[in-house]
C-alpha atoms as a PDB file:
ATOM      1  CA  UNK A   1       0.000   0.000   0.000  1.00  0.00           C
ATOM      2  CA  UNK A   2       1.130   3.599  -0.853  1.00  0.00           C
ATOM      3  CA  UNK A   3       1.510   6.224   1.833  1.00  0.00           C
ATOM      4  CA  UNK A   4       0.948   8.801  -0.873  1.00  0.00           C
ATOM      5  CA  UNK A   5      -3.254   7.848  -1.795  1.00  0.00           C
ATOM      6  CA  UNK A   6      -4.203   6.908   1.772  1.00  0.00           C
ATOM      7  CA  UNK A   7      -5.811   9.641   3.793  1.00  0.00           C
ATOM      8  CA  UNK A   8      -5.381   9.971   7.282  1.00  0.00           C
ATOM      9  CA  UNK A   9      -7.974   7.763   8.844  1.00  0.00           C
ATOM     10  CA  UNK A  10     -10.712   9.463  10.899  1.00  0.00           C
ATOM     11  CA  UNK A  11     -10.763   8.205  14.929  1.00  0.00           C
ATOM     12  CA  UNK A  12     -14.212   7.488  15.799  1.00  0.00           C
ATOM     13  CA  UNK A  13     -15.655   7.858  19.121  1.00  0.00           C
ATOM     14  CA  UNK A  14     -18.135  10.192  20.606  1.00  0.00           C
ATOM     15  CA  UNK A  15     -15.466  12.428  22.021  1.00  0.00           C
ATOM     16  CA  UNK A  16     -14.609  12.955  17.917  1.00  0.00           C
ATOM     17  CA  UNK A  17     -18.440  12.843  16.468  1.00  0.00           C
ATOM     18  CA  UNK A  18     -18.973  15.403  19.272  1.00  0.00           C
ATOM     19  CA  UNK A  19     -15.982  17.904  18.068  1.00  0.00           C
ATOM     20  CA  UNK A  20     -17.104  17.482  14.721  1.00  0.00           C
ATOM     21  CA  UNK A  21     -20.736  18.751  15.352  1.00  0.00           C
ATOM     22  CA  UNK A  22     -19.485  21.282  17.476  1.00  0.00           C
ATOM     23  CA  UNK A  23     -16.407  22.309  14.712  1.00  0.00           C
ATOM     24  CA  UNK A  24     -19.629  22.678  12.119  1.00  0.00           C
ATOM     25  CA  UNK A  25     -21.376  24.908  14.182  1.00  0.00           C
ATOM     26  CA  UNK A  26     -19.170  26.775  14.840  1.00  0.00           C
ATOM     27  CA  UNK A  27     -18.014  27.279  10.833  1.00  0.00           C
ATOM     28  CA  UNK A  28     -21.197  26.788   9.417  1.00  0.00           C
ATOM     29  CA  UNK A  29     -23.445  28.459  12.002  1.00  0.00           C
ATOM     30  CA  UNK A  30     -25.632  25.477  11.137  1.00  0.00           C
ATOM     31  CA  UNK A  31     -25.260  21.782  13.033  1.00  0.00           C
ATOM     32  CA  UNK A  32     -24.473  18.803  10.716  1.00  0.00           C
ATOM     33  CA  UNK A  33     -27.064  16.504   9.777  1.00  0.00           C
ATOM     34  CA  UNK A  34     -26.882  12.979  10.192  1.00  0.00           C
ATOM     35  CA  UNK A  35     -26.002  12.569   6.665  1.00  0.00           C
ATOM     36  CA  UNK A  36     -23.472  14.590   6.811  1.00  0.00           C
ATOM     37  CA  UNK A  37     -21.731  12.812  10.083  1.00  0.00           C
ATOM     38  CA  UNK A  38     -21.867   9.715   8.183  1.00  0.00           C
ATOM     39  CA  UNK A  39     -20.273  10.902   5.378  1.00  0.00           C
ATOM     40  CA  UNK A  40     -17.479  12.783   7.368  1.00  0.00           C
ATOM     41  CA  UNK A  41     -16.511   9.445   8.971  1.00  0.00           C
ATOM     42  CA  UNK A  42     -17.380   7.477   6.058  1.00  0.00           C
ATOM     43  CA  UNK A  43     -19.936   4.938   8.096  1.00  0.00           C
ATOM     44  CA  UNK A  44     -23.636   4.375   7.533  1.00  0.00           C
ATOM     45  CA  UNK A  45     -26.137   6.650   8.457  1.00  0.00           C
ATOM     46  CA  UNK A  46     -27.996   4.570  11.314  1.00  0.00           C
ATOM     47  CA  UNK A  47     -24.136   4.313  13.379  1.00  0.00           C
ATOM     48  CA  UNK A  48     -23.817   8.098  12.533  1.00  0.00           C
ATOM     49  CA  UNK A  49     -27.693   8.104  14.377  1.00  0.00           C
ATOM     50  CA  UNK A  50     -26.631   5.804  16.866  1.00  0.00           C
ATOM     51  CA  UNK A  51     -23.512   8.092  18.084  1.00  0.00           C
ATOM     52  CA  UNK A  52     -25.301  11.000  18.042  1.00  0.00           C
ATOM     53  CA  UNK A  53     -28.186   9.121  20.170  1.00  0.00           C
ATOM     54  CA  UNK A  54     -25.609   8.430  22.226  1.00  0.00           C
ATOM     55  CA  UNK A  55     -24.080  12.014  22.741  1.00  0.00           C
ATOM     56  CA  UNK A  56     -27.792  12.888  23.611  1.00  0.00           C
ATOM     57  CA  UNK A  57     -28.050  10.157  26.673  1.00  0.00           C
ATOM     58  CA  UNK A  58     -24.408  11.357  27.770  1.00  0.00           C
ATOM     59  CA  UNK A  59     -25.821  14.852  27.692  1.00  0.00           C
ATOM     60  CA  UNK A  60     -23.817  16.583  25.435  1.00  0.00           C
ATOM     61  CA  UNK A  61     -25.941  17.694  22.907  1.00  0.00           C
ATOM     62  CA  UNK A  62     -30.110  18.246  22.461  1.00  0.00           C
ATOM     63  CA  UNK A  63     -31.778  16.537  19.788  1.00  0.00           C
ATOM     64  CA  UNK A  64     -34.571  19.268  18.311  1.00  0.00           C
ATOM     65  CA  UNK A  65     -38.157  17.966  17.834  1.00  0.00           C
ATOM     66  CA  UNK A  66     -40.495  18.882  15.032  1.00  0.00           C
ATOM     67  CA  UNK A  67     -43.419  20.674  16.903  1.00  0.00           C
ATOM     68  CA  UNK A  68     -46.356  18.663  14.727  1.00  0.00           C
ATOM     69  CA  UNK A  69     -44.957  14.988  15.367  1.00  0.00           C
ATOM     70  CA  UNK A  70     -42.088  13.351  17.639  1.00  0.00           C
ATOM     71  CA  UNK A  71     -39.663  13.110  14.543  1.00  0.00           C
ATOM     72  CA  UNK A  72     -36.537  14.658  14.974  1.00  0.00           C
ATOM     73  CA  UNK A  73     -35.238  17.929  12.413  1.00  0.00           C
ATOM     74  CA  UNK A  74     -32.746  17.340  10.517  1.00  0.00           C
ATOM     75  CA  UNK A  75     -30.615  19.968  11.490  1.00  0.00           C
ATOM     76  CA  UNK A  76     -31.631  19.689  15.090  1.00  0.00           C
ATOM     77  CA  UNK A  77     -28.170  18.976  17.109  1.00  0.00           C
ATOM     78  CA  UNK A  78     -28.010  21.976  19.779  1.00  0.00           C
ATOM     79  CA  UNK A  79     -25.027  21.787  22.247  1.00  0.00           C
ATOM     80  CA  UNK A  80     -25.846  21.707  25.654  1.00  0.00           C
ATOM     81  CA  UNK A  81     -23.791  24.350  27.888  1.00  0.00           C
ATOM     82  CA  UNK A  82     -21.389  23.249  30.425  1.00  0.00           C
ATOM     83  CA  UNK A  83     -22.666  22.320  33.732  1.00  0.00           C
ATOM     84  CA  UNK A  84     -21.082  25.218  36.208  1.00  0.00           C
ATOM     85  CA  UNK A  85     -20.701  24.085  39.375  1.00  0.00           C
ATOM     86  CA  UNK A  86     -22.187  26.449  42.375  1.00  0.00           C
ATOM     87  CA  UNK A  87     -20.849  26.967  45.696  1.00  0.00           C
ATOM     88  CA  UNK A  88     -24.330  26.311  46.963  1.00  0.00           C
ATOM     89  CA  UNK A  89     -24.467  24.811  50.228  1.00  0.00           C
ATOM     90  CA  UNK A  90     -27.372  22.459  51.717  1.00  0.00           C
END
């Protein structure tokens, strides 16, 4: 195999999937679709939904609803802010 006509391969994890939605909102102003995850990492686009369903039970990002059925929108993804902790005490 030649060095020159591989490309760097992508790491996948959620820790990646996650900088990558929040790289493209930042650039794009606009979150990725799921499409558009897949085809960044070159998988399919049900493991692209399954990290990203997976980001959303770890908290790290909100998955928009459409507000006449339950289905997701496509451009949905909204980061979640940082918990801050509080010097609250009981």
């Amino acid at each position: 195999m030649s060095g020159n006509n591989m490309g760097r391969k992508k790491i996948l994890n959620l820790k990646t999937v996650f900088k990558f939605v929040k790289i493209s909102l930042k650039r794009r102003k606009i979150p990725p679709t799921v499409r558009e995850v897949a085809n960044y990492f070159n998988i399919s686009k049900s493991a692209a939904h399954a990290y990203l369903k997976d980001l959303h039970k770890n908290m790290k990002i909100k998955i928009r609803k459409s507000q006449f059925s339950n289905r997701s929108v496509s451009r949905g993804l909204i980061i979640k802010p940082k918990n801050k902790r509080t010097n609250v005490r009981k």
